[in-house]
Each structure stands twice: as C-alpha cells, then as structure tokens.
Protein backbone atom coordinates (compact mmCIF):
# COMPACT_ATOMS: atom_id res chain seq x y z
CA UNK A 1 105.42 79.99 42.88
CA UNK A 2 108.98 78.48 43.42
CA UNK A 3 110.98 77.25 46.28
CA UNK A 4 114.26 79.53 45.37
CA UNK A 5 113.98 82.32 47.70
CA UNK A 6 113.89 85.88 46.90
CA UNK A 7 117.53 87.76 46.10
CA UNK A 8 118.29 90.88 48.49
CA UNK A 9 121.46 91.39 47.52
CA UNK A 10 120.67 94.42 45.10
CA UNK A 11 119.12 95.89 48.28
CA UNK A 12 122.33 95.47 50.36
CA UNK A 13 124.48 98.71 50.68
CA UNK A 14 127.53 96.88 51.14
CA UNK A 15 128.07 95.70 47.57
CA UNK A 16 128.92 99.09 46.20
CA UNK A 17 130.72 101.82 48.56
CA UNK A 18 131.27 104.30 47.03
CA UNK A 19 127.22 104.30 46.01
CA UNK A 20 126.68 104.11 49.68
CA UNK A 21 129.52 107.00 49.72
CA UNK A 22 127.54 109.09 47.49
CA UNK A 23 123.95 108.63 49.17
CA UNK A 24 125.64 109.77 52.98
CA UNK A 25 127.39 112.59 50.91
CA UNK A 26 123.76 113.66 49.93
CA UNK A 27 121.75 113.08 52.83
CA UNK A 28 124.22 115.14 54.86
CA UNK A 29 124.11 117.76 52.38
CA UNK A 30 120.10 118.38 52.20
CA UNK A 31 120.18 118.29 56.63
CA UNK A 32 123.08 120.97 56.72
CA UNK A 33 121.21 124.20 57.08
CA UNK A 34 118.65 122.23 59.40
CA UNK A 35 121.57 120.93 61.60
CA UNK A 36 123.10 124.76 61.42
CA UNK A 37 119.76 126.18 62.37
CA UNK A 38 119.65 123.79 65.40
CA UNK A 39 123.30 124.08 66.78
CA UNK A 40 122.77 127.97 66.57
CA UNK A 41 122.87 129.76 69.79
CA UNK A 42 119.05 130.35 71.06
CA UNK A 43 118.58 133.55 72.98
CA UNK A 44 115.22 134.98 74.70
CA UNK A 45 114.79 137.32 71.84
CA UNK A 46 115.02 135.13 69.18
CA UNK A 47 112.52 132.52 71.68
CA UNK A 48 110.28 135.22 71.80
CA UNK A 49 110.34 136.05 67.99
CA UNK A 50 109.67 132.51 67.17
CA UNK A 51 106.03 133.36 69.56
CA UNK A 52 105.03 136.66 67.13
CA UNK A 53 102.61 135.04 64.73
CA UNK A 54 100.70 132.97 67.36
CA UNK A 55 100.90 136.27 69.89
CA UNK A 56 99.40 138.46 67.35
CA UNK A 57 96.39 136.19 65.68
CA UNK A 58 95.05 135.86 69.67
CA UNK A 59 95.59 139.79 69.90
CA UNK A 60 93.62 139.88 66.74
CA UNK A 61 90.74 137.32 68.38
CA UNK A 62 90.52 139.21 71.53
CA UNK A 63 90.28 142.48 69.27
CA UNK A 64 87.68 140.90 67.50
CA UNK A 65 85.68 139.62 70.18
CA UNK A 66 85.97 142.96 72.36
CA UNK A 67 84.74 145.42 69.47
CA UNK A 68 81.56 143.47 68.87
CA UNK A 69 80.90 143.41 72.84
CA UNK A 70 81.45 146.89 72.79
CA UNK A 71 79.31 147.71 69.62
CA UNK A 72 76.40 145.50 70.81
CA UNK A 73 76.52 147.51 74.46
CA UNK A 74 76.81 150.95 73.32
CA UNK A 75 76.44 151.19 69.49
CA UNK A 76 77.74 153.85 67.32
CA UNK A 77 74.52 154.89 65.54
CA UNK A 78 72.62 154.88 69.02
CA UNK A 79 70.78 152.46 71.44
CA UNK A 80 69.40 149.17 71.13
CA UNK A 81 67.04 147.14 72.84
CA UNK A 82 69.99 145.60 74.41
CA UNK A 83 71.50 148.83 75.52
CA UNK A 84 68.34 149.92 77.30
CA UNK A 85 68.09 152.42 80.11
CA UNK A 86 69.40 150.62 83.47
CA UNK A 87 70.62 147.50 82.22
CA UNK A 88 74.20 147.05 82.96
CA UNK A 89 77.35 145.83 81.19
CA UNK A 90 76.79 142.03 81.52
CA UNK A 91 72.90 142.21 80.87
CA UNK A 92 73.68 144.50 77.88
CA UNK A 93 76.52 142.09 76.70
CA UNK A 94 74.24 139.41 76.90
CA UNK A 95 75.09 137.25 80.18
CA UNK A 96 71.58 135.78 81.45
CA UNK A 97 70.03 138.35 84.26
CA UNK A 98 70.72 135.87 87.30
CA UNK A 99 74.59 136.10 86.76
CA UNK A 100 74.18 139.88 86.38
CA UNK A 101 72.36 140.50 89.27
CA UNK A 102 75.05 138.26 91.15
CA UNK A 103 77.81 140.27 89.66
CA UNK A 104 76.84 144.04 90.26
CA UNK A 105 75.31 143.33 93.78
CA UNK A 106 79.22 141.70 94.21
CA UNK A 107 77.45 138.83 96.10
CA UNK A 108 77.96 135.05 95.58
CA UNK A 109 75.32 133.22 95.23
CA UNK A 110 74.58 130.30 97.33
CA UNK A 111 74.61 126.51 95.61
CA UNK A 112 70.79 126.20 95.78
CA UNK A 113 70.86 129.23 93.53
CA UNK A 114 73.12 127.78 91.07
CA UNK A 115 72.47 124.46 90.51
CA UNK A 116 68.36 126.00 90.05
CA UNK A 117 67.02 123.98 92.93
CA UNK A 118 65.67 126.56 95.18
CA UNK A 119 62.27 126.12 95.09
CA UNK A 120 62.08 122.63 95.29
C-alpha cells in the first residue's frame, strides 16, 4: 500500500473531445430507431395490435379449458360416470353437489350453509 492516491484522470471525459465526440456520436446512433419508434404517432389500431399476442394465448386458454369441460360432460364416444342420467351441468363438470343444488334450484344459500355450520 502507498499514500499517493489513485489517478482518475484516464477516466475523465474531458481530456480528449473529440473521443467524447465520437462515443455521443455512437450512443445516439444505436437509440435512433428506438427514439423514432417512440416519437411515432400512436393510434387505437396500432394500441390494439400491440394487445394480439396476449389476446389470442387467453383465447387459446379459455379454448382449452372449455373443450375439456365439454368433453368430460358429454363425451364424444358416449357417457361417463360423470355424465350420468340426471346430473346436471355443474355436477357433471365436477362442482361439489351442494353448489349444484344451490345453482339449478337458483336459490342462495344462507351463511350457516356455507361456512358448514348448520348442524352445530
């Protein structure tokens, strides 16, 4: 170790101009088409262009999803055990019975009900 302290003036951009010159000359060249692409006019087409990919992989996940609750309720080949005579669409798709019965009798249930306190 010594007492001299450490020389920054290599580091300082000052010393050479037209260095410093060159290096802004760069810079502003690689952010050019970035800056373009930014000042360019947006529009609610091009807004909604930018959504496509994002619009399409949920359309995809709700496709998905929707087929296999379809298949499981009514398969192509025939019936399942699922699919059995007088169950309906939520019991068939799986929801638990209780929520079913709520659904097709269109009544809400009361909190007792819900929270499974209603025989205590």
């Amino acid at each position: 170790m010594t007492d001299r302290p450490a020389d920054f003036r290599v580091l300082d951009p000052a010393t050479d101009p037209a260095r410093m010159d060159r290096l802004a000359q760069a810079i502003s060249a690689r952010i050019a088409p970035s800056l373009g692409a930014r000042r360019a006019p947006r529009t609610m087409w091009t807004e909604l262009a930018g959504w496509r990919r994002p619009v399409l992989a949920a359309a995809a996940v709700l496709l998905a999803v929707s087929v296999v609750i379809v298949l499981r309720v009514a398969p192509v080949g025939g019936r399942t055990a699922s699919a059995r005579e007088g169950a309906g669409l939520l019991e068939a798709a799986g929801a638990p019975t209780s929520i079913a019965g709520w659904t097709e009798a269109r009544s809400l249930p009361d909190p007792a009900s819900v929270l499974g306190i209603a025989g205590r």
